[in-house]
N, C-alpha and C. Protein backbone atom coordinates (compact mmCIF):
# COMPACT_ATOMS: atom_id res chain seq x y z
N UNK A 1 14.37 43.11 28.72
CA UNK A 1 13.13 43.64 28.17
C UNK A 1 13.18 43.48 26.66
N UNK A 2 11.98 42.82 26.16
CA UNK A 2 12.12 42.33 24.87
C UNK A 2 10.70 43.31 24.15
N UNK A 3 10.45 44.37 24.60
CA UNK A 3 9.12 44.85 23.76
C UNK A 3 9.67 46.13 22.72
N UNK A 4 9.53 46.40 21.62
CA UNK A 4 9.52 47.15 20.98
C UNK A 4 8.12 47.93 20.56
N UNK A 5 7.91 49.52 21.27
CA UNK A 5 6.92 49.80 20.73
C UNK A 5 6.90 50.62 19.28
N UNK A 6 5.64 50.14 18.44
CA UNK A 6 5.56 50.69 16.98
C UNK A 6 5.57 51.88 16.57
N UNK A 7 5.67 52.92 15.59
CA UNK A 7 5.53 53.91 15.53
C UNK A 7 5.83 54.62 16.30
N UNK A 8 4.95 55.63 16.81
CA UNK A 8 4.91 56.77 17.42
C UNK A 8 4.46 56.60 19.43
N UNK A 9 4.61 55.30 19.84
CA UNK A 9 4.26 54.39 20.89
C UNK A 9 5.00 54.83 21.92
N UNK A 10 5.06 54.51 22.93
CA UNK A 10 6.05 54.56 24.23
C UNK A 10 5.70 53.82 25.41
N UNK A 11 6.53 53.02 26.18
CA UNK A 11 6.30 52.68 26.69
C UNK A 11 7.19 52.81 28.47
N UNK A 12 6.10 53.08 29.18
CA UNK A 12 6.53 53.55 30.47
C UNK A 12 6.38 52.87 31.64
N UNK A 13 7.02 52.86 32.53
CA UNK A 13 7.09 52.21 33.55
C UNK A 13 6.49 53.82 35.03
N UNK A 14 5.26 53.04 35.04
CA UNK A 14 4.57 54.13 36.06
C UNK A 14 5.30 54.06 37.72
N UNK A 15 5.67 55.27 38.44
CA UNK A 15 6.04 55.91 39.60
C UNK A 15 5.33 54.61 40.36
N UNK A 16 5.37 54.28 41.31
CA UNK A 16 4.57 53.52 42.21
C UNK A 16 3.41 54.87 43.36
N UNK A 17 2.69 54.40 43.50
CA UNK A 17 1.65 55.27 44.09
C UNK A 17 2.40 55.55 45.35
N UNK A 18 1.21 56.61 46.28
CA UNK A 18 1.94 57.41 47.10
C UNK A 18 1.60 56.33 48.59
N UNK A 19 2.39 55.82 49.55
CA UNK A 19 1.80 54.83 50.32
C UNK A 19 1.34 55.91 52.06
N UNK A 20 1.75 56.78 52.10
CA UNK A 20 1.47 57.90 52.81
C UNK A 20 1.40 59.33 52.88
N UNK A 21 0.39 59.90 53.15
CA UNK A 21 0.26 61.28 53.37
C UNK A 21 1.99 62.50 54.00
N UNK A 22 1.60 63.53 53.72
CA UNK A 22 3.04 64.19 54.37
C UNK A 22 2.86 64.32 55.19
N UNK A 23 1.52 64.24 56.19
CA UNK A 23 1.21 64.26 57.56
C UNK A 23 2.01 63.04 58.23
N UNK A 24 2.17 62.18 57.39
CA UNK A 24 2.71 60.68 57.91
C UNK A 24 1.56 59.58 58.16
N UNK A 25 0.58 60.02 57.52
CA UNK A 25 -0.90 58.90 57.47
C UNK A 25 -0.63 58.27 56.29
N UNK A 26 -1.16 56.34 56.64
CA UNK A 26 -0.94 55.98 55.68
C UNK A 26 -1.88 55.63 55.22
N UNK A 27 -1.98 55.25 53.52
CA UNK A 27 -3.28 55.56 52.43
C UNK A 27 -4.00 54.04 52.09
N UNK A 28 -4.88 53.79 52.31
CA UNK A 28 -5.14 52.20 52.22
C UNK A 28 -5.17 52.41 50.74
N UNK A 29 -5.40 50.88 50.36
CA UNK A 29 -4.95 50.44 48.82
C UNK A 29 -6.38 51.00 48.01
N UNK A 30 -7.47 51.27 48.32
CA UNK A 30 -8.64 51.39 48.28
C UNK A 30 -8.81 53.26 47.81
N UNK A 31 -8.26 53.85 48.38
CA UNK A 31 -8.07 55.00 48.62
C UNK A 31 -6.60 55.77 47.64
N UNK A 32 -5.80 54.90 47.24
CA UNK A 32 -4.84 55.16 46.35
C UNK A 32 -5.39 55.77 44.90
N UNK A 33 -4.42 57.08 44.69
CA UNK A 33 -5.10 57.21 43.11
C UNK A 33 -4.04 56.95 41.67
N UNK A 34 -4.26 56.76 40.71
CA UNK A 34 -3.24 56.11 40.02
C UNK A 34 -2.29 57.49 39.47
N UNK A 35 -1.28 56.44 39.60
CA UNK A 35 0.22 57.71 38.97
C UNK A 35 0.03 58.60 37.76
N UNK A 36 0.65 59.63 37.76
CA UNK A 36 0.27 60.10 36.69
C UNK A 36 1.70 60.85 36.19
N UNK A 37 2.80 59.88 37.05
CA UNK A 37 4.09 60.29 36.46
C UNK A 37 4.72 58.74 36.04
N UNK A 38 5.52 58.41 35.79
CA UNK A 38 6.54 57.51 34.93
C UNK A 38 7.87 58.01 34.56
N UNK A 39 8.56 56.69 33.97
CA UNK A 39 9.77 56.59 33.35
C UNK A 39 9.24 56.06 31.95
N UNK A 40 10.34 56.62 30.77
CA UNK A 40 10.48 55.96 29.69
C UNK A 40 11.16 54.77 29.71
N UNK A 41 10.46 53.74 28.98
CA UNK A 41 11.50 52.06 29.27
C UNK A 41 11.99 51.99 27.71
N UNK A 42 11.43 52.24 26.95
CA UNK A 42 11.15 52.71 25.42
C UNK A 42 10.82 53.12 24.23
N UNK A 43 11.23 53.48 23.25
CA UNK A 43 10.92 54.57 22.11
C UNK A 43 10.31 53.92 21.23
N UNK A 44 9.26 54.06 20.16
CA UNK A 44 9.19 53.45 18.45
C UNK A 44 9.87 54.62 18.11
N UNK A 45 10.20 54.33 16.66
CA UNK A 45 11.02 54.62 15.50
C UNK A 45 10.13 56.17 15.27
N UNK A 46 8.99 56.31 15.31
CA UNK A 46 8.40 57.83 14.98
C UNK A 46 7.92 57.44 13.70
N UNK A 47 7.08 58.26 12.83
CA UNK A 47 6.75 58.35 11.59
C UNK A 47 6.96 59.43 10.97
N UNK A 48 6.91 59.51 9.34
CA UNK A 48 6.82 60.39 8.49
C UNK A 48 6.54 62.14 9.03
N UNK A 49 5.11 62.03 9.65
CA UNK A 49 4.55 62.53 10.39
C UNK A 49 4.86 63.23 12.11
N UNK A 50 5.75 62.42 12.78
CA UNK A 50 5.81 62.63 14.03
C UNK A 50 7.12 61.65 14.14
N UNK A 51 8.05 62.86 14.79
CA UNK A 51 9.39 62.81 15.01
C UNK A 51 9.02 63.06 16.41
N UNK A 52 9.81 61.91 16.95
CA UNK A 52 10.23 61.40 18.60
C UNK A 52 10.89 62.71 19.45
N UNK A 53 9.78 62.97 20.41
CA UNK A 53 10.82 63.77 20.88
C UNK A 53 10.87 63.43 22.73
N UNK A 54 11.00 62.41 22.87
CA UNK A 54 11.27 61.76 24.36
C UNK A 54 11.83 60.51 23.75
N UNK A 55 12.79 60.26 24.96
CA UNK A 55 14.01 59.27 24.62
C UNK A 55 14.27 58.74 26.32
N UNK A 56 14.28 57.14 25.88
CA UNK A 56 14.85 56.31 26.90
C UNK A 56 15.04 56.85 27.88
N UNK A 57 14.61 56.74 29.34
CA UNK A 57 14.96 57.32 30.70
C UNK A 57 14.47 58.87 31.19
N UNK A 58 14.00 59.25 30.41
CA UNK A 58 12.88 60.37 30.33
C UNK A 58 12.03 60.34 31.63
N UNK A 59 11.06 61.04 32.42
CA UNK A 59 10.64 61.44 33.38
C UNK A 59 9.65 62.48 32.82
N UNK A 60 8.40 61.56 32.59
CA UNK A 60 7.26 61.96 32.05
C UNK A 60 5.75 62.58 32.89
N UNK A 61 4.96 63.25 32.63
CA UNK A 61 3.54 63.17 33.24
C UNK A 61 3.13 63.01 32.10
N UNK A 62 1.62 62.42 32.09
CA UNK A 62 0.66 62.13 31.66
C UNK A 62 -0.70 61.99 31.98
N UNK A 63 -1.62 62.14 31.02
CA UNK A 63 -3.31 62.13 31.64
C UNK A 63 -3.45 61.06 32.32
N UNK A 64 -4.84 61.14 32.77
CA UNK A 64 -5.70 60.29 34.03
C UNK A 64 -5.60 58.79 33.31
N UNK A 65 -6.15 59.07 32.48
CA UNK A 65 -6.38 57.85 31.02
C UNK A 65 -6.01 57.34 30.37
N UNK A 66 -4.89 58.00 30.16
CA UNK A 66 -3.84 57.44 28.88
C UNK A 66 -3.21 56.51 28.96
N UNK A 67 -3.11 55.71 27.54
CA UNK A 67 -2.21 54.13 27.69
C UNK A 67 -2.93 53.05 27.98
N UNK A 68 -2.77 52.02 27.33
CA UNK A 68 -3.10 50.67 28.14
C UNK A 68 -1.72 50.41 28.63
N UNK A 69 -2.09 49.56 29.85
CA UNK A 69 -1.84 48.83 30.99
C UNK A 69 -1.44 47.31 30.10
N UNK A 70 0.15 46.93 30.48
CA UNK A 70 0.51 45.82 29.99
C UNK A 70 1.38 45.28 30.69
N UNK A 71 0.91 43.81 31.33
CA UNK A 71 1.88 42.94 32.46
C UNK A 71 3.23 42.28 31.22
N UNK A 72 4.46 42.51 31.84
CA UNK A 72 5.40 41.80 31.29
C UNK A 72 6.41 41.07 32.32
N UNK A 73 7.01 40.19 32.64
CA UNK A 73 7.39 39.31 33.51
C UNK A 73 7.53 39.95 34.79
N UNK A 74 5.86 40.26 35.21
CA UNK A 74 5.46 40.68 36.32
C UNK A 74 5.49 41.79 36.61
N UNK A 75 6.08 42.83 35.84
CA UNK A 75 6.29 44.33 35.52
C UNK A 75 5.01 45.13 34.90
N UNK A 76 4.12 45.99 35.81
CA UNK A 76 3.78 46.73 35.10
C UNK A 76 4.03 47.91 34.37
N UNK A 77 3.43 47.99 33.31
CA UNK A 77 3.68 49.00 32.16
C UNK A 77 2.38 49.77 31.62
N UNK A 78 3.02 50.80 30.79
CA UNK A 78 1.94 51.52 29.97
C UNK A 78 2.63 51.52 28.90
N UNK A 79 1.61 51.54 27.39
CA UNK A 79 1.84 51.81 26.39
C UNK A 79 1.12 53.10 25.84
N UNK A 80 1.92 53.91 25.38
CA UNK A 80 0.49 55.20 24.90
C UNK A 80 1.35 55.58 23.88
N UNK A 81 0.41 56.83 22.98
CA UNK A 81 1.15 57.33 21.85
C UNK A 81 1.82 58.54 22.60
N UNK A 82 2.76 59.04 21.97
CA UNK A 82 3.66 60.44 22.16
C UNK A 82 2.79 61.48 22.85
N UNK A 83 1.73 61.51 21.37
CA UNK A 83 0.87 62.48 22.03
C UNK A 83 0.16 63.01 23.30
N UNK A 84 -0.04 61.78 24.12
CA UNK A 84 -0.55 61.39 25.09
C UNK A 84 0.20 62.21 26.27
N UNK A 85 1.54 61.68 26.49
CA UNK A 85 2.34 62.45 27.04
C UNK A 85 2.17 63.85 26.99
N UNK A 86 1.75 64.49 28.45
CA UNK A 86 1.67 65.92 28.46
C UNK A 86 3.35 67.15 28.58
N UNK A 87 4.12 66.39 29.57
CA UNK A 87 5.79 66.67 29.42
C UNK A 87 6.31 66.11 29.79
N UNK A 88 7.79 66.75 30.18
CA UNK A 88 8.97 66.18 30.43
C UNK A 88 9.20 66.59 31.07
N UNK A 89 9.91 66.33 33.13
CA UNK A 89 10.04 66.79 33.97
C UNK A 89 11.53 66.15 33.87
């Protein structure tokens, strides 16, 4: 992995969606809703302003919205600011 995110950035590698119910029903692709948990893949440096406080391998939630969506050798990802991130599980 060659991405460094800037500043106050992060970048996460989203949970894969849920492929069945706990009933044991399974969820067509249509009907899937998007993750709203992740892993940290990596940190920016922070600013003046805003000191890092999630680090590499972290186990995050986050909003409905947050982040763009970025393909890297076939890997999807999110990029969002710190802020974005609601916690740390």
């Amino acid at each position: 992995m060659n991405i460094k995110p800037l500043s106050d950035r992060v970048l996460i590698e989203p949970k894969p969606a849920e492929e069945k119910t706990a009933g044991g029903l399974f969820i067509p692709d249509t009907a899937k809703e998007k993750p709203l948990a992740g892993k940290v893949v990596a940190v920016g440096p922070g600013t003046s302003e805003v000191t890092m406080e999630v680090s590499v391998g972290d186990q995050v939630l986050y909003g409905k919205y947050a982040g763009t969506e970025v393909s890297v050798d076939g890997n999807d990802y999110l990029i969002m600011r710190q802020s974005d991130i609601l916690a740390i599980i």
